[in-house]
C-alpha atoms as a PDB file:
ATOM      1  CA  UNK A   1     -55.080 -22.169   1.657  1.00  0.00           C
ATOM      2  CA  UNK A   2     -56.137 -20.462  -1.193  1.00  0.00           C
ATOM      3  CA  UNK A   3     -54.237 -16.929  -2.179  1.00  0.00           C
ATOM      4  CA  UNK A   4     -55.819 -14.742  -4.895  1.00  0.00           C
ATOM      5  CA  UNK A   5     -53.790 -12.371  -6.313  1.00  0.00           C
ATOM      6  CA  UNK A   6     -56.077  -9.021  -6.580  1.00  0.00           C
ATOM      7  CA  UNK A   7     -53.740  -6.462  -7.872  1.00  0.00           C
ATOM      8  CA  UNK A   8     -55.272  -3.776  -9.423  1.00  0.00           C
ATOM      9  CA  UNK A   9     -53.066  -2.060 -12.398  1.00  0.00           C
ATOM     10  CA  UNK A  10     -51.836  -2.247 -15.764  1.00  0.00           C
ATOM     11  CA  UNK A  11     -49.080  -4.919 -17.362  1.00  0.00           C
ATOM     12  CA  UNK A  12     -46.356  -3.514 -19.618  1.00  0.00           C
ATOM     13  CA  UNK A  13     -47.738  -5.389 -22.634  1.00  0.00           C
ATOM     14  CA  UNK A  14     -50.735  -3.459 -22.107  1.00  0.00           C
ATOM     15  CA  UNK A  15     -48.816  -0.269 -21.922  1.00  0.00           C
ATOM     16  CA  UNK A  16     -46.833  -1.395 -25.050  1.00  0.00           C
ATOM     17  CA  UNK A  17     -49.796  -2.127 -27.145  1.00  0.00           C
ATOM     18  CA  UNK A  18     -51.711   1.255 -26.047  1.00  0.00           C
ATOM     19  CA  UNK A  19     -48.512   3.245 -26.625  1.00  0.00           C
ATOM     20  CA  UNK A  20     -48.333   1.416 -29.914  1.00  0.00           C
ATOM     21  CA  UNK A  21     -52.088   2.683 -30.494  1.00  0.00           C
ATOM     22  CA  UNK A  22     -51.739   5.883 -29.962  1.00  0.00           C
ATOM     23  CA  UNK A  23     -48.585   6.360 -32.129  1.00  0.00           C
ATOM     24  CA  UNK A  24     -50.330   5.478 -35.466  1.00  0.00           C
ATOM     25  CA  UNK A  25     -53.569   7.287 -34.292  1.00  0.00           C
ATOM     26  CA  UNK A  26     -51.548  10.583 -33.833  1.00  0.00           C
ATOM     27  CA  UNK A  27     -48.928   9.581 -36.877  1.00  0.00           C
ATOM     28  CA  UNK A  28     -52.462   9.879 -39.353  1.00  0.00           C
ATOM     29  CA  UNK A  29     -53.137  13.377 -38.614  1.00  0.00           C
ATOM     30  CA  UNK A  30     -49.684  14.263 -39.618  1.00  0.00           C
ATOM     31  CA  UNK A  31     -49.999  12.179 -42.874  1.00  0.00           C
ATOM     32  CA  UNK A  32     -52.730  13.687 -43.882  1.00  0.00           C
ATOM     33  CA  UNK A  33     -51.483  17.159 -43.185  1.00  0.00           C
ATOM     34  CA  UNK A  34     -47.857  16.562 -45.286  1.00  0.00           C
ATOM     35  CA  UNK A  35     -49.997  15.015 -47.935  1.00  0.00           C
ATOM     36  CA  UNK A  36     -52.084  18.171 -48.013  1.00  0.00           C
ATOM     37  CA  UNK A  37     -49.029  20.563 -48.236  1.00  0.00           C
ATOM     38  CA  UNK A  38     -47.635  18.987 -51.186  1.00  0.00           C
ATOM     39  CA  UNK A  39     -50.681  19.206 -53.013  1.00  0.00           C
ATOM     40  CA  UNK A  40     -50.603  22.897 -51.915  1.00  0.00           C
ATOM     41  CA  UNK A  41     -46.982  23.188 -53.324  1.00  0.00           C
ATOM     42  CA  UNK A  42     -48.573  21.608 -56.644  1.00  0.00           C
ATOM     43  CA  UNK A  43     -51.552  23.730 -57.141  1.00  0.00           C
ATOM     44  CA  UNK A  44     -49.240  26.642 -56.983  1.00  0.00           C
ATOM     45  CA  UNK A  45     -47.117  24.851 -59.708  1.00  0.00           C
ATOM     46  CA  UNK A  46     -49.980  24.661 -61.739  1.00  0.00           C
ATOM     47  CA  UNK A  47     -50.930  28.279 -61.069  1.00  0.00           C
ATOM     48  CA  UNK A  48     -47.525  29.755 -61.749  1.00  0.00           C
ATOM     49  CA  UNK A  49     -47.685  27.591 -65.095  1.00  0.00           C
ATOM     50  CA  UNK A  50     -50.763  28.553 -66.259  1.00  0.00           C
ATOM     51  CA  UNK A  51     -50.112  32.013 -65.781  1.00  0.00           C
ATOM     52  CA  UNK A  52     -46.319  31.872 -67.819  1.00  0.00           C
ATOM     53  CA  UNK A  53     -48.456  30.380 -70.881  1.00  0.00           C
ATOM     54  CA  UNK A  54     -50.950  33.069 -70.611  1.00  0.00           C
ATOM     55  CA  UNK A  55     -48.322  35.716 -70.344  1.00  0.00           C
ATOM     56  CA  UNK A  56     -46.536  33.879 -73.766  1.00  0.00           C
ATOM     57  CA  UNK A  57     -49.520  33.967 -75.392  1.00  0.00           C
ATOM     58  CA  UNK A  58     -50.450  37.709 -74.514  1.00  0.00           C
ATOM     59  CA  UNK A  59     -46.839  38.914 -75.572  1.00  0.00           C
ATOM     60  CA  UNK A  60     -47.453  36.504 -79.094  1.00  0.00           C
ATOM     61  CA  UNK A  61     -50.720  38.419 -79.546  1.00  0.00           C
ATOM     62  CA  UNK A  62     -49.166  41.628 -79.113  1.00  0.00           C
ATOM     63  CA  UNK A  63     -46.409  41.010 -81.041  1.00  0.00           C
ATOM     64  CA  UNK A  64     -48.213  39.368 -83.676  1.00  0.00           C
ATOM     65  CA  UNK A  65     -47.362  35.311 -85.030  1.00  0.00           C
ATOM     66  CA  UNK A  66     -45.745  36.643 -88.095  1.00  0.00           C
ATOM     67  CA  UNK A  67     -43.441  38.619 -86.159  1.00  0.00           C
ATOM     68  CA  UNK A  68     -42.922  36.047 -83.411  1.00  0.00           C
ATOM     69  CA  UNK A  69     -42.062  33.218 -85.689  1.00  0.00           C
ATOM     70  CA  UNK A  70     -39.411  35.691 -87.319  1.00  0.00           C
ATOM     71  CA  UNK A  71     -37.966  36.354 -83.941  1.00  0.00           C
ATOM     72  CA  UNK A  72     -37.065  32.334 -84.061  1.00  0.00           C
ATOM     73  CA  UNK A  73     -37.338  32.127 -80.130  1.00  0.00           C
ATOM     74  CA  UNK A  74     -40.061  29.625 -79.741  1.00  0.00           C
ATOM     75  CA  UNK A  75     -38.874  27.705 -76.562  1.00  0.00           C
ATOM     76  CA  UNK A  76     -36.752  29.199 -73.593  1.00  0.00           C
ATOM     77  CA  UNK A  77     -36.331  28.462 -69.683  1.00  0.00           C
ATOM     78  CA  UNK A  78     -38.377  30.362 -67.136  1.00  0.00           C
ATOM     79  CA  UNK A  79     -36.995  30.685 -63.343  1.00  0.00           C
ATOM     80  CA  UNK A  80     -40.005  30.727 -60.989  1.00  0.00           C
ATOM     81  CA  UNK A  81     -38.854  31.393 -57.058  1.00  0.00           C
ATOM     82  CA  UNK A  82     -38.536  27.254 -56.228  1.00  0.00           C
ATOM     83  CA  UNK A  83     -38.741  26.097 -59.631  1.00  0.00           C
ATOM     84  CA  UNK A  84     -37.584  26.218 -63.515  1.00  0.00           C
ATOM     85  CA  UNK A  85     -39.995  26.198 -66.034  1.00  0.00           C
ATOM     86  CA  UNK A  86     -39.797  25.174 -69.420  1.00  0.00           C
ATOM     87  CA  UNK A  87     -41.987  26.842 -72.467  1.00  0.00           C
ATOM     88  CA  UNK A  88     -42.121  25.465 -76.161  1.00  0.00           C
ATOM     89  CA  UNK A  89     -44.774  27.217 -78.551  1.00  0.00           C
ATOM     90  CA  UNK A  90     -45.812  25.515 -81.720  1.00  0.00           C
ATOM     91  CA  UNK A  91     -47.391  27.386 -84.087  1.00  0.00           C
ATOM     92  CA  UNK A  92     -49.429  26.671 -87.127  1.00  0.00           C
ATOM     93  CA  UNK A  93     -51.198  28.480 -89.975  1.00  0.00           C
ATOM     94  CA  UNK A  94     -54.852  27.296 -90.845  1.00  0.00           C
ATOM     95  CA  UNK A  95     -54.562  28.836 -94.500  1.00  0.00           C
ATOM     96  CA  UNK A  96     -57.125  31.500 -93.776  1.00  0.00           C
ATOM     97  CA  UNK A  97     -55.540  35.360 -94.205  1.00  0.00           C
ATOM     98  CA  UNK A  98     -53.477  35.703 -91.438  1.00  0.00           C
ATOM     99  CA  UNK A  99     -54.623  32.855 -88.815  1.00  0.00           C
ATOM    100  CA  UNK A 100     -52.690  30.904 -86.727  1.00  0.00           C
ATOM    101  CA  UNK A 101     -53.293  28.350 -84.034  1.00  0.00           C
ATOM    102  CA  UNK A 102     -50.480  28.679 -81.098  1.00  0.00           C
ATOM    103  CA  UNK A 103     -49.726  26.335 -79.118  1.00  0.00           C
ATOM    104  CA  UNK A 104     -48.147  27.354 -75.380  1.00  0.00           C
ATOM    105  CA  UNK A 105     -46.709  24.219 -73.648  1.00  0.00           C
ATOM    106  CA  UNK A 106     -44.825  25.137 -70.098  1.00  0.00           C
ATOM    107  CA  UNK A 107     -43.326  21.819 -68.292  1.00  0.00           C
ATOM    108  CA  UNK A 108     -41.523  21.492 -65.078  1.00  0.00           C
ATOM    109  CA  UNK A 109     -40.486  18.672 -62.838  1.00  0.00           C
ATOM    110  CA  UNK A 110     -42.101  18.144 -60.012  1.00  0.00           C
ATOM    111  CA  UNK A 111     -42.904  15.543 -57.534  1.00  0.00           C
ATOM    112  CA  UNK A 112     -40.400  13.060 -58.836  1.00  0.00           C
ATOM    113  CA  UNK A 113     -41.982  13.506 -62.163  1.00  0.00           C
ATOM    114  CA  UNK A 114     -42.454  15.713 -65.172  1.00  0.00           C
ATOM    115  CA  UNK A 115     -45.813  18.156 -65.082  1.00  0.00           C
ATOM    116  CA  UNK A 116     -46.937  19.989 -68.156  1.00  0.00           C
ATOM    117  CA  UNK A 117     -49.673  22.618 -68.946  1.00  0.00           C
ATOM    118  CA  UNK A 118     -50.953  23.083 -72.734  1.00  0.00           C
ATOM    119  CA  UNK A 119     -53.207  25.716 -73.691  1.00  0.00           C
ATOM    120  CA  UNK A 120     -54.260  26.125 -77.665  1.00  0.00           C
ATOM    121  CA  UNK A 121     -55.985  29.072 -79.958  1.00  0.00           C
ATOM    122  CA  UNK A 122     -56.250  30.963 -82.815  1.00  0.00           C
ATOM    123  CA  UNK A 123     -54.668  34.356 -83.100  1.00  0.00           C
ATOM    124  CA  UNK A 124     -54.042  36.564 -86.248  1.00  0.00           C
ATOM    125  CA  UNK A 125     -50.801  36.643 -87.547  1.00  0.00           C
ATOM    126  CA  UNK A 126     -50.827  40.481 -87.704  1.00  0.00           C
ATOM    127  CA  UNK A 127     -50.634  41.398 -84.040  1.00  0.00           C
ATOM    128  CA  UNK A 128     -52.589  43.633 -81.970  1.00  0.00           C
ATOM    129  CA  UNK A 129     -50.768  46.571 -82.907  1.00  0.00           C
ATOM    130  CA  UNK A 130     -52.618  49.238 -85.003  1.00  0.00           C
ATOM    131  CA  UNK A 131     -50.451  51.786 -87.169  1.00  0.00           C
ATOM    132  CA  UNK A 132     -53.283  55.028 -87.402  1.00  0.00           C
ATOM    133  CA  UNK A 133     -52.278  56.649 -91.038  1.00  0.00           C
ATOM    134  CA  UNK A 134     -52.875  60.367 -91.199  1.00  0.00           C
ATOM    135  CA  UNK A 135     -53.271  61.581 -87.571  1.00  0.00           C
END
């Protein structure tokens, strides 16, 4: 006599291997989604840097190079709200009256690694003060 064995259902490899399957199908969504938050974190380093060098560079304007190089302060720490900030400026006369090319470098670590923004241009060594004679 011949006995077939119909049972209808599932094996446990076959409940293994989908459970297996659907762990790194729903593991890649959260991947992605970690991946994207640290580049979110970064852009905002960025941001925050860019905006300390333009600030630097506003305050050197204002003050004037002349008077800034005088001061002798031309590196210092910044403390942002998750992260320290470092700011050199390099400055350099080009021989013409009173220009000077600055240089505003901010670096911070980051990411298991060292991140740096540079910006570069030409102000006048004067400042953007005005003294008005005779008013």
């Amino acid at each position: 006599m011949r006995t077939t064995d119909l049972r209808k259902g599932v094996t446990l490899v076959e409940t293994i291997l989908a459970s297996v399957i659907l762990c790194r199908a729903g593991r890649a969504p959260g991947a992605i989604s970690t991946r994207a938050l640290g580049q979110s974190n970064l852009n905002r380093q960025y941001e925050t840097a860019a905006s300390l060098a333009d600030q630097q560079l506003a305050m050197i304007d204002y003050m004037g190079v002349e008077d800034f190089i005088l001061a002798g302060q031309t590196e210092g720490w910044y403390q942002g709200p998750n992260q320290q900030y470092r700011w050199v400026v390099a400055t350099r006369s080009e021989g013409i009256d009173s220009l000077y090319t600055v240089q505003v470098t901010i670096a911070w670590v980051g990411s298991r690694r060292v991140h740096s923004v540079s910006v570069q241009t030409r102000l006048n060594g004067t400042g953007g003060t005005v003294e008005l004679v005779g008013l």
